[in-house]
C-alpha atoms as a PDB file:
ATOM      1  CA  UNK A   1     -25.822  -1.347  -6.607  1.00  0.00           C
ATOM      2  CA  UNK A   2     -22.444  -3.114  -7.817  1.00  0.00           C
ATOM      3  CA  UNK A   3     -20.870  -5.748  -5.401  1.00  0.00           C
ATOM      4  CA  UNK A   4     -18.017  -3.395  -4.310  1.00  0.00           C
ATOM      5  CA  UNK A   5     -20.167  -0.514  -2.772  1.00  0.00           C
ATOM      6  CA  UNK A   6     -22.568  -3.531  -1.052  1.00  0.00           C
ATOM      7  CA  UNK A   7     -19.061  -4.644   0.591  1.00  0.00           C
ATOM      8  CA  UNK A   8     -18.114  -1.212   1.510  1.00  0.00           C
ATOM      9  CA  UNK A   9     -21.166  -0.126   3.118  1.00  0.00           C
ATOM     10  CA  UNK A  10     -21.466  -3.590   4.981  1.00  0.00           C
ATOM     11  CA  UNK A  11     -17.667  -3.023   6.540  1.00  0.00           C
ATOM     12  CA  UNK A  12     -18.070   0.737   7.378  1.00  0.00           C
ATOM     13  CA  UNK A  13     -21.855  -0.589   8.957  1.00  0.00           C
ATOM     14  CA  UNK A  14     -19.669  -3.311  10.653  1.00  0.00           C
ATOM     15  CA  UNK A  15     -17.037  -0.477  12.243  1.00  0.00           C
ATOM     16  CA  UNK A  16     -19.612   2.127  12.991  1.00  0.00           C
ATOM     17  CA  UNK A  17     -20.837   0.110  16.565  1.00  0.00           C
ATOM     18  CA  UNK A  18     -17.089   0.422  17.150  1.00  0.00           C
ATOM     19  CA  UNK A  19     -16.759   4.728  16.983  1.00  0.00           C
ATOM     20  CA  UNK A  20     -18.562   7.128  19.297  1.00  0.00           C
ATOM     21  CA  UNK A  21     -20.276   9.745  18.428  1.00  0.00           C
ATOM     22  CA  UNK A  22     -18.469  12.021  20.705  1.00  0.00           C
ATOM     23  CA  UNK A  23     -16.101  14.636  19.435  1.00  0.00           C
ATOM     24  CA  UNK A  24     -13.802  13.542  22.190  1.00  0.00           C
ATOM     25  CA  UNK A  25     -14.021   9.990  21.746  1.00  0.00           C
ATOM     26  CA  UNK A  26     -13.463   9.975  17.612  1.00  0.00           C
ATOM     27  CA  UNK A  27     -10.025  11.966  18.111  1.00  0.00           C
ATOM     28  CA  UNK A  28      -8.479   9.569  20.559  1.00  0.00           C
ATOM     29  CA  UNK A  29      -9.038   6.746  18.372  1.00  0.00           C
ATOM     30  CA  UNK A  30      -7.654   8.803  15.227  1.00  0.00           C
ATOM     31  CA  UNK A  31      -4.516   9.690  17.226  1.00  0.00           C
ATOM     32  CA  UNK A  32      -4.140   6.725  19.446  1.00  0.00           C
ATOM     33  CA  UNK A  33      -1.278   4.365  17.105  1.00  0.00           C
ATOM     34  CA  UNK A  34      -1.929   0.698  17.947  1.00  0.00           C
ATOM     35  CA  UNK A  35      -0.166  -1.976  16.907  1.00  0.00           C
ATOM     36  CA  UNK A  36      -2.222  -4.808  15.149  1.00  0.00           C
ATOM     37  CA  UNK A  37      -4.548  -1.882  13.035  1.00  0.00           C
ATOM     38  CA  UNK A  38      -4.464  -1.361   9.353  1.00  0.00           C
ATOM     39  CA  UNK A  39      -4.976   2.364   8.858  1.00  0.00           C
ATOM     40  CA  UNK A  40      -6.086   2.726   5.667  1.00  0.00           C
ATOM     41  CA  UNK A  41      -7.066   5.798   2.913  1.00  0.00           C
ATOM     42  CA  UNK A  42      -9.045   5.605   0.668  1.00  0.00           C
ATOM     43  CA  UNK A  43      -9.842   2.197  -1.599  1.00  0.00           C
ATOM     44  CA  UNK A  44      -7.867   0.857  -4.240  1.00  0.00           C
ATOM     45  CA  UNK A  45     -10.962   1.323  -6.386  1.00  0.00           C
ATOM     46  CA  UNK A  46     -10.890   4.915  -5.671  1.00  0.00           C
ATOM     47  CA  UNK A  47      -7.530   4.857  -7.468  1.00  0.00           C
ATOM     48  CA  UNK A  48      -8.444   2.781  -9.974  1.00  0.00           C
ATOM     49  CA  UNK A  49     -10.990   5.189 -10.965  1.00  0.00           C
ATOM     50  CA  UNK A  50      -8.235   8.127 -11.063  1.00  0.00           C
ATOM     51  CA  UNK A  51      -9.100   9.633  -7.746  1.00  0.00           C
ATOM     52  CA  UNK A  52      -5.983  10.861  -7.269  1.00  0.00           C
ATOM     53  CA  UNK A  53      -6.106  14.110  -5.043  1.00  0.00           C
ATOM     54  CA  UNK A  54      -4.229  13.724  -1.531  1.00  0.00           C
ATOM     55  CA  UNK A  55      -6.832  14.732   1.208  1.00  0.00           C
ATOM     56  CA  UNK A  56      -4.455  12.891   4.262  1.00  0.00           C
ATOM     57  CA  UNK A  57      -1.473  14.493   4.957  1.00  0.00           C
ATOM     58  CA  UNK A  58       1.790  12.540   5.609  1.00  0.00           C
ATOM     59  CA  UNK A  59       2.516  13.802   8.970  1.00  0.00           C
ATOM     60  CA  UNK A  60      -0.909  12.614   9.806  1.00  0.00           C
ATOM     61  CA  UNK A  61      -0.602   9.459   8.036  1.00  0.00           C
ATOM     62  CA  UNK A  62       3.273   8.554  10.107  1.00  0.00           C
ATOM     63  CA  UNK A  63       0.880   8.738  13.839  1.00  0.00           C
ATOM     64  CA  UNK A  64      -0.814   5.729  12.558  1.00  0.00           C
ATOM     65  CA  UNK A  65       2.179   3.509  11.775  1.00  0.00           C
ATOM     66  CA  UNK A  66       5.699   3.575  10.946  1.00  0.00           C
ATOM     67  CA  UNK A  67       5.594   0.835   8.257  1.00  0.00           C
ATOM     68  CA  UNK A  68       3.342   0.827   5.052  1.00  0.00           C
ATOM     69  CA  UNK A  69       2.777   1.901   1.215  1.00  0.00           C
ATOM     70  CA  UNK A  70       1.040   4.231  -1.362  1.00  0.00           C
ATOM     71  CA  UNK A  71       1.083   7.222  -3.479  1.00  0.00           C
ATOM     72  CA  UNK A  72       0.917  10.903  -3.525  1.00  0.00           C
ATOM     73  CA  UNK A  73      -1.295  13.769  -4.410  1.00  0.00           C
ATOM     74  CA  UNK A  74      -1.720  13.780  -8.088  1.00  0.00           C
ATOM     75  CA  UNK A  75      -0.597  10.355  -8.168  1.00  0.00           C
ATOM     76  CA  UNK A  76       3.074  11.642  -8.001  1.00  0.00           C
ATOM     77  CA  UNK A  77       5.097   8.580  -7.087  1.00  0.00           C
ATOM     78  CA  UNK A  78       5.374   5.603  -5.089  1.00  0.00           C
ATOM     79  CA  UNK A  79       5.108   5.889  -1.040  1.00  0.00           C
ATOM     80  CA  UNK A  80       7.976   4.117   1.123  1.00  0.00           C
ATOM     81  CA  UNK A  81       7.231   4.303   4.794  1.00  0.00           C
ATOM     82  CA  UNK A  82       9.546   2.835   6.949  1.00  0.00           C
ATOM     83  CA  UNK A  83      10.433   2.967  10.622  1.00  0.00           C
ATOM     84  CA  UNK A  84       7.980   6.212  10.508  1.00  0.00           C
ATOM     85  CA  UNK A  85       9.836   8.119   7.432  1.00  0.00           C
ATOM     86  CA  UNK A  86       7.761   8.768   4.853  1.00  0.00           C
ATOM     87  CA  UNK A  87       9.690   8.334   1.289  1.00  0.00           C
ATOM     88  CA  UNK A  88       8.447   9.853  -2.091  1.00  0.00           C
ATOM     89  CA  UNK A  89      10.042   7.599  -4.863  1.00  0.00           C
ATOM     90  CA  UNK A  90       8.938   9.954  -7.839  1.00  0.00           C
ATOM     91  CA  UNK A  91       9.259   8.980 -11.847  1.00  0.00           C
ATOM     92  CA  UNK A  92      13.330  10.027 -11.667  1.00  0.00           C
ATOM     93  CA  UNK A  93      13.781   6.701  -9.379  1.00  0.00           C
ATOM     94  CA  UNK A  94      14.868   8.802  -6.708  1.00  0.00           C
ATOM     95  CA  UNK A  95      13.465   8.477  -3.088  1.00  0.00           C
ATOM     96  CA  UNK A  96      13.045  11.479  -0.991  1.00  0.00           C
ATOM     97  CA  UNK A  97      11.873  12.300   2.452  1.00  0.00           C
ATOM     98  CA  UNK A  98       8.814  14.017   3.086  1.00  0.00           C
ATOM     99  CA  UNK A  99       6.657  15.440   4.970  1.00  0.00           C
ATOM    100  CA  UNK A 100       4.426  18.595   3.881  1.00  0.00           C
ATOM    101  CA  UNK A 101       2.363  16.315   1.011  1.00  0.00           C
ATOM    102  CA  UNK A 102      -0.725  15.063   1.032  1.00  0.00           C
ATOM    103  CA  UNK A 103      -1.995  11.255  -0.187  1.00  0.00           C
ATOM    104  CA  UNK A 104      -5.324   9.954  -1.875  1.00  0.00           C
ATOM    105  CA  UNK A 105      -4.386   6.647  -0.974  1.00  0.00           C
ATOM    106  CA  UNK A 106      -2.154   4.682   1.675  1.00  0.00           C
ATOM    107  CA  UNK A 107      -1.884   1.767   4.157  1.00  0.00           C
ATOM    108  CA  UNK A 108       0.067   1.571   7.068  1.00  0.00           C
ATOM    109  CA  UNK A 109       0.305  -0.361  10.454  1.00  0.00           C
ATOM    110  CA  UNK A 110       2.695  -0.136  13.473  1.00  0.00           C
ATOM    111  CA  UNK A 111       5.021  -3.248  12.341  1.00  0.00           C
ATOM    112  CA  UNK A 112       6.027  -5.851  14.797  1.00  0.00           C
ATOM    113  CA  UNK A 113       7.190  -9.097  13.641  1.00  0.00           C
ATOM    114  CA  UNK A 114       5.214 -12.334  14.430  1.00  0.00           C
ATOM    115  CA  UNK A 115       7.517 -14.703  12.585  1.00  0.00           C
ATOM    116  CA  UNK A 116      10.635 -14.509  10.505  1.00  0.00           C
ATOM    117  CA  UNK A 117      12.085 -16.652   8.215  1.00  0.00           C
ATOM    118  CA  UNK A 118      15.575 -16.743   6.274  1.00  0.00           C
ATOM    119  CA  UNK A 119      15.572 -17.180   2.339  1.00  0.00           C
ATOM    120  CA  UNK A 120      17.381 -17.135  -0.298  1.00  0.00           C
ATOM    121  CA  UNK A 121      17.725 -17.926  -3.944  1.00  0.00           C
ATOM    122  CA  UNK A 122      14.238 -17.320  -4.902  1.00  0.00           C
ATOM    123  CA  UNK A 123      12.632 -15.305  -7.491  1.00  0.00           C
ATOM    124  CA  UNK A 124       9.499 -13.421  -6.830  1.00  0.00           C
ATOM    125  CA  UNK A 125       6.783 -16.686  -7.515  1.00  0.00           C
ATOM    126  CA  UNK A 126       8.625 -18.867  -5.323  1.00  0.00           C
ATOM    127  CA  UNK A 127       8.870 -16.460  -2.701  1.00  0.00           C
ATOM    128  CA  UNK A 128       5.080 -15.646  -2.469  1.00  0.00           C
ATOM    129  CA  UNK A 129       3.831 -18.846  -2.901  1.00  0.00           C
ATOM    130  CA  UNK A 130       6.212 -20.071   0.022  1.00  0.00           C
ATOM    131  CA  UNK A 131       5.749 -17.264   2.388  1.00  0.00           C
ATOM    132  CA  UNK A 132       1.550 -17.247   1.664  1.00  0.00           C
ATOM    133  CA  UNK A 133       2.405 -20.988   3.085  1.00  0.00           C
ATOM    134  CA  UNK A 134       3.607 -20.272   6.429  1.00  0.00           C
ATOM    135  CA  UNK A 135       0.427 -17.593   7.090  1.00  0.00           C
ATOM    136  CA  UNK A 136      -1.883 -18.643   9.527  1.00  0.00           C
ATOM    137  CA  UNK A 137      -5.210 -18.174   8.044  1.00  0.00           C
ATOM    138  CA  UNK A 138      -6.124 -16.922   4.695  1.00  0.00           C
ATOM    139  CA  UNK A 139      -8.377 -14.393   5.947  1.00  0.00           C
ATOM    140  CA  UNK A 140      -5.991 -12.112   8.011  1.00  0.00           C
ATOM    141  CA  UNK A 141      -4.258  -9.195   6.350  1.00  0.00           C
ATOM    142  CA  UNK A 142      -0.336  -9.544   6.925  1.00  0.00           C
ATOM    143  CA  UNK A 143       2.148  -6.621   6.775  1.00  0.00           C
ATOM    144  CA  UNK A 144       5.345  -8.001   4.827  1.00  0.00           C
ATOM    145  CA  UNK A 145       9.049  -6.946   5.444  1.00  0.00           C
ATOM    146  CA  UNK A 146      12.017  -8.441   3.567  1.00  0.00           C
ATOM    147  CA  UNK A 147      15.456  -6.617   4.011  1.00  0.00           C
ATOM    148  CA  UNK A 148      18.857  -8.077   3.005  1.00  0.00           C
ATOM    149  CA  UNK A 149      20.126  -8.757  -0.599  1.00  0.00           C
ATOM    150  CA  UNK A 150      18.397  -8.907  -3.789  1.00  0.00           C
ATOM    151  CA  UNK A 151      20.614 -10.359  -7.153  1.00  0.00           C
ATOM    152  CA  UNK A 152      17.362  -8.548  -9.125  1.00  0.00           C
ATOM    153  CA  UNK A 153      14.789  -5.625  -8.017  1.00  0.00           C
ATOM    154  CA  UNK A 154      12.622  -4.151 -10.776  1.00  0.00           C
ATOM    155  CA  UNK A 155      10.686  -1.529  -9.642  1.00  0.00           C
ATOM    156  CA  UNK A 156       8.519   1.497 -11.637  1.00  0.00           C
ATOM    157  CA  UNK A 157       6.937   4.631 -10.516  1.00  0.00           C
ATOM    158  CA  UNK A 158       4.682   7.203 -11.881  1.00  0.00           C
ATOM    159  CA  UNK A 159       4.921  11.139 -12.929  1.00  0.00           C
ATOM    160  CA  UNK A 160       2.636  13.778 -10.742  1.00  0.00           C
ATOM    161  CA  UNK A 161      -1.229  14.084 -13.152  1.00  0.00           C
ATOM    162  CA  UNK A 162      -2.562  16.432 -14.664  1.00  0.00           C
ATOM    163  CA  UNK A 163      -6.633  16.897 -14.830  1.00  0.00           C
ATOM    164  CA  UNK A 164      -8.701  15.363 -16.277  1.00  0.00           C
ATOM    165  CA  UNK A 165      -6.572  12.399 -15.036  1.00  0.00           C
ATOM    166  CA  UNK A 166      -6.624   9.054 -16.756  1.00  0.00           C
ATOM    167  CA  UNK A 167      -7.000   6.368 -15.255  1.00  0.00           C
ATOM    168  CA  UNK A 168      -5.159   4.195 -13.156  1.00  0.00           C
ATOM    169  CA  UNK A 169      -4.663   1.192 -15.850  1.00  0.00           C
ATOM    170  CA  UNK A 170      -3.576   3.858 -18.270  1.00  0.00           C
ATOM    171  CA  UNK A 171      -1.223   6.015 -16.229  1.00  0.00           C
ATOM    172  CA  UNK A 172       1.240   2.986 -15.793  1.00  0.00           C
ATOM    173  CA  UNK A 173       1.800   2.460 -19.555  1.00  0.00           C
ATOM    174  CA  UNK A 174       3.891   5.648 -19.296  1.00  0.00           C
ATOM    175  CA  UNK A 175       5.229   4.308 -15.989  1.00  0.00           C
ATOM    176  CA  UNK A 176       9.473   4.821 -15.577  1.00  0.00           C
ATOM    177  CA  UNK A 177      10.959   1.360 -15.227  1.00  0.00           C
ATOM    178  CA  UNK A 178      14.300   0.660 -12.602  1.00  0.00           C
ATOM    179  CA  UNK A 179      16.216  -2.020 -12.780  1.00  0.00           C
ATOM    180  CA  UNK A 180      18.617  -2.559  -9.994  1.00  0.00           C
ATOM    181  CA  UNK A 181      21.529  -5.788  -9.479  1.00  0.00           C
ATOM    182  CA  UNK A 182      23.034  -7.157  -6.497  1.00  0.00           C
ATOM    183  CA  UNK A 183      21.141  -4.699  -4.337  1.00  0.00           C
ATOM    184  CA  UNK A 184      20.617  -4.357  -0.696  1.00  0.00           C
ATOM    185  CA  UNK A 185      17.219  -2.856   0.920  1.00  0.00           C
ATOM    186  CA  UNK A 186      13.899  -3.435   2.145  1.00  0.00           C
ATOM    187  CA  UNK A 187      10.482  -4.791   0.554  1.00  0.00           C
ATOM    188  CA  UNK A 188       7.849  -3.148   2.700  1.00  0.00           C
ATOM    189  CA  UNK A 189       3.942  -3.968   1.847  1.00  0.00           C
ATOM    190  CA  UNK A 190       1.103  -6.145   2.566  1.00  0.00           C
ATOM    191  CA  UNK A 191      -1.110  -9.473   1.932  1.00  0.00           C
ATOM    192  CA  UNK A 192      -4.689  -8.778   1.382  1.00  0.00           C
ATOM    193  CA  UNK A 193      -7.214 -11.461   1.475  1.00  0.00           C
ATOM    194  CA  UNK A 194      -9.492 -11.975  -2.020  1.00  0.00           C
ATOM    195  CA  UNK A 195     -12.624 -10.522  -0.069  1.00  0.00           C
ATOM    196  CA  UNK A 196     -10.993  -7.263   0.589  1.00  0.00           C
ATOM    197  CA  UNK A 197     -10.789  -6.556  -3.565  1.00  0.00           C
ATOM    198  CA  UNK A 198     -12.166  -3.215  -4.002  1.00  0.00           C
ATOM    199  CA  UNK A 199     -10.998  -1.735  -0.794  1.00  0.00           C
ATOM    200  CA  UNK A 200      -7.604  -3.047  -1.231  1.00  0.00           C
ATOM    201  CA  UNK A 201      -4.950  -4.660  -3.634  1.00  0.00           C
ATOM    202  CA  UNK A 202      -5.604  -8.803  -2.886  1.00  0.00           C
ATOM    203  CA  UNK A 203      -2.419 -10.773  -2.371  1.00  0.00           C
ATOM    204  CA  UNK A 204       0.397  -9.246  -2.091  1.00  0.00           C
ATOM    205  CA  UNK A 205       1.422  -5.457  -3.152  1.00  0.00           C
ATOM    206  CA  UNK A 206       4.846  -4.824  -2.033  1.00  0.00           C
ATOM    207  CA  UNK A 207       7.333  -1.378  -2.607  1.00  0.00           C
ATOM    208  CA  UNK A 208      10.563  -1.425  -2.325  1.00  0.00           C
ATOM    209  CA  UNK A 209      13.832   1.383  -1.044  1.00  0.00           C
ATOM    210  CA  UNK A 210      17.204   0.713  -0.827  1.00  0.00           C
ATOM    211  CA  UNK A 211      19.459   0.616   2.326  1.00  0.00           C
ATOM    212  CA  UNK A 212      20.892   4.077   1.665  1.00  0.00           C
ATOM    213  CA  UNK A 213      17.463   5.314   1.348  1.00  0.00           C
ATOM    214  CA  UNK A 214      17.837   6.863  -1.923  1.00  0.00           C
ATOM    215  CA  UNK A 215      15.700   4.809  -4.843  1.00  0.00           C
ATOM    216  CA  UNK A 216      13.177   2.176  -4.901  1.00  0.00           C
ATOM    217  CA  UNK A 217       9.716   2.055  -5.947  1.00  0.00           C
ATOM    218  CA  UNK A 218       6.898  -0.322  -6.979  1.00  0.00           C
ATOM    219  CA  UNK A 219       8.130  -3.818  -7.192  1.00  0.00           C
ATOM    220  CA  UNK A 220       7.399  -5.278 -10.480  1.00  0.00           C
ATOM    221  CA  UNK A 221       9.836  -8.020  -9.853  1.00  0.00           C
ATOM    222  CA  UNK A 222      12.671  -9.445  -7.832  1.00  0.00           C
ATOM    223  CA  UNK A 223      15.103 -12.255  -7.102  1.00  0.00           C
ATOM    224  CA  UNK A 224      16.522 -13.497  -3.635  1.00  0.00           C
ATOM    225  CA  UNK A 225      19.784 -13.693  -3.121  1.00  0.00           C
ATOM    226  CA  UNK A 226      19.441 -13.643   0.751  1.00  0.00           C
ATOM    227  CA  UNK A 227      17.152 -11.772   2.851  1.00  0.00           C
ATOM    228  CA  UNK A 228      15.593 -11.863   6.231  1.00  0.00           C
ATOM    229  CA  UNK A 229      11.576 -11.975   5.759  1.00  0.00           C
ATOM    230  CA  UNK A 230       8.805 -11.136   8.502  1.00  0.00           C
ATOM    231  CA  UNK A 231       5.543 -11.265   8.689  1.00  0.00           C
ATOM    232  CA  UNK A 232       2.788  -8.946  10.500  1.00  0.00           C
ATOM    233  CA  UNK A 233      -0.604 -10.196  11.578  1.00  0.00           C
ATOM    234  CA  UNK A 234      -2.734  -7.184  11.183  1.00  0.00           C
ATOM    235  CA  UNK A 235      -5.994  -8.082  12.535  1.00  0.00           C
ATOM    236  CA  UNK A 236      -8.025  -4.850  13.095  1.00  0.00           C
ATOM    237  CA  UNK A 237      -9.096  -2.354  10.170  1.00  0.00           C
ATOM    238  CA  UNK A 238      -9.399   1.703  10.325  1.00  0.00           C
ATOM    239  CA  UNK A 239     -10.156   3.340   6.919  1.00  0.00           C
ATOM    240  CA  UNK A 240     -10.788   7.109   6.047  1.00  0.00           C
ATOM    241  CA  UNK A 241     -12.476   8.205   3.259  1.00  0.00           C
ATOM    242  CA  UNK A 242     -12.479  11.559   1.308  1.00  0.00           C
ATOM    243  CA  UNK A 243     -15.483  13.518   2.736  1.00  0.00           C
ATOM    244  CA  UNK A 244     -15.752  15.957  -0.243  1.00  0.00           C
ATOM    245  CA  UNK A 245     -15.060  15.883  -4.020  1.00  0.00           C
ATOM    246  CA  UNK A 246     -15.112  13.060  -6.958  1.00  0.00           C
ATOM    247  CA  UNK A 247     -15.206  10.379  -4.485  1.00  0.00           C
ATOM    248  CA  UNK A 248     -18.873  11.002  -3.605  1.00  0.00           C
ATOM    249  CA  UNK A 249     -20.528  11.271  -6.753  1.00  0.00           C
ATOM    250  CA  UNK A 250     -18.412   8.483  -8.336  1.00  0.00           C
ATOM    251  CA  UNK A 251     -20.073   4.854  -9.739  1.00  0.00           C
ATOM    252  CA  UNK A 252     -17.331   2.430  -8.787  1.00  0.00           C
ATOM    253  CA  UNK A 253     -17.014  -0.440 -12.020  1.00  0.00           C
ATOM    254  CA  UNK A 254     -17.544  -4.089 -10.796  1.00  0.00           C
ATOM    255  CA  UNK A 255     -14.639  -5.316 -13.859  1.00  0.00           C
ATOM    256  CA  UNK A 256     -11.709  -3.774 -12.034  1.00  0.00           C
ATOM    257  CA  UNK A 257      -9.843  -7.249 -11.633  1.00  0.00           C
ATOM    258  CA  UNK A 258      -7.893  -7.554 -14.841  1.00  0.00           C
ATOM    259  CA  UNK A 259      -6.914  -3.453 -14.712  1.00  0.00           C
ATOM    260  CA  UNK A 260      -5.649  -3.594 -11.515  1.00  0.00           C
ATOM    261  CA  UNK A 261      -3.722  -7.060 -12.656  1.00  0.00           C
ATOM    262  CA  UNK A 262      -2.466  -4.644 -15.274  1.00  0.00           C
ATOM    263  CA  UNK A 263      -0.962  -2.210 -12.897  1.00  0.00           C
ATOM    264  CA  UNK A 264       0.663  -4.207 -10.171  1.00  0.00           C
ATOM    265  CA  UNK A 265       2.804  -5.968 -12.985  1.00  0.00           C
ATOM    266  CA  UNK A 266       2.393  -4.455 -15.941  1.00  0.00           C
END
């Protein structure tokens, strides 16, 4: 048994004295939104492994938090959501609004900031090595917000898959590559801690849409010109998986790491 199904089956052991049994009981936790959760679908290994049909829809995703990140049935494009709109940024570099889609894999959390700084000049490295400073602990998961002015955003996105789907690591070498100047928006995502690899992205994994709500995508890169940055402690952890499909008979690789270094910043 590899080390990343051992992990999963100890967390969902670890949740399982926390949900009923009851009917009744299982659908007020699914629809009650609290702040503090990270609602989670699927696992970034999933992904990795080109699991890419959407079994969560969007509206359903939204009643579990207004601020988060992911993709799109048949892997088609990068997810924005933000203050509880759902954005599709699709391989055109255009960001639209949707509802009636479904996702194979997304995180959200109701966002409400525990501190906030004020930056500026500072390119991407700087920024995340100062901002993982000022975190509490190292083993808390933190929902990120930046909005204000970027001198540099690079972002990418991917085209909607076809079966049999490639995966993840090889998708993204056909990936469609924006470059945007003296640009104003907001940097929505999250900071993982190392022991979560497998069910999600460790450090940070951050999208990106701009102000007038109509591009973004997958941040590659950036550089601060001035921006207002927050940070969200996100204690508690909720995660769905698919219930039917590739998912189940699938044997998860333990040498993920340097793939999935591929696709964040490839």
């Amino acid at each position: 048994m590899n080390r990343f199904v051992k992990f999963l089956i100890v967390i969902m052991v670890l949740f399982s004295g926390c949900i009923s049994t009851n009917d009744n009981s299982v659908s007020e936790i699914k629809s009650e939104q609290v702040s503090d959760v990270l609602y989670q679908v699927s696992t970034i290994n999933a992904l990795m492994e080109s699991i890419y049909d959407g079994f969560v829809p969007v509206d359903e995703l939204v009643t579990h938090g207004d601020f988060g990140i992911g993709t799109f049935d048949k892997l088609d494009g990068e997810m924005v959501v933000l203050d509880g709109i759902c954005y599709q940024v699709k391989a055109d570099g255009v960001a639209y609004r949707v509802e009636n889609v479904t996702t194979p894999f997304a995180t959200v959390t109701s966002f409400e900031n525990d501190e906030t700084y004020y930056l500026d000049n500072m390119n991407i490295s700087e920024f995340e090595s100062y901002f993982e400073s000022k975190f509490p602990s190292k083993n808390m998961v933190y929902a990120v917000k930046l909005t204000g002015n970027f001198s540099k955003m690079k972002t990418r996105s991917v085209p909607s898959q076809e079966k049999p789907y490639e995966k993840l690591v090889d998708v993204v070498k056909n990936q469609s590559v924006f470059e945007f100047e003296n640009v104003s928006g907001t940097v929505v995502g999250f900071w993982v801690p190392e022991f979560m690899s497998g069910l999600n992205v460790p450090l940070y994994h951050l999208h990106f849409i701009t102000d007038d709500r109509l591009a973004g995508g997958h941040i590659l890169d950036f550089e601060i010109d001035s921006v207002e940055a927050s940070f969200d402690t996100t204690p508690e952890f909720y995660m769905v998986l698919p219930t039917s499909g590739e998912f189940y008979s699938m044997e998860f690789s333990d040498n993920l790491e340097n793939d999935l270094k591929a696709v964040e910043k490839q």
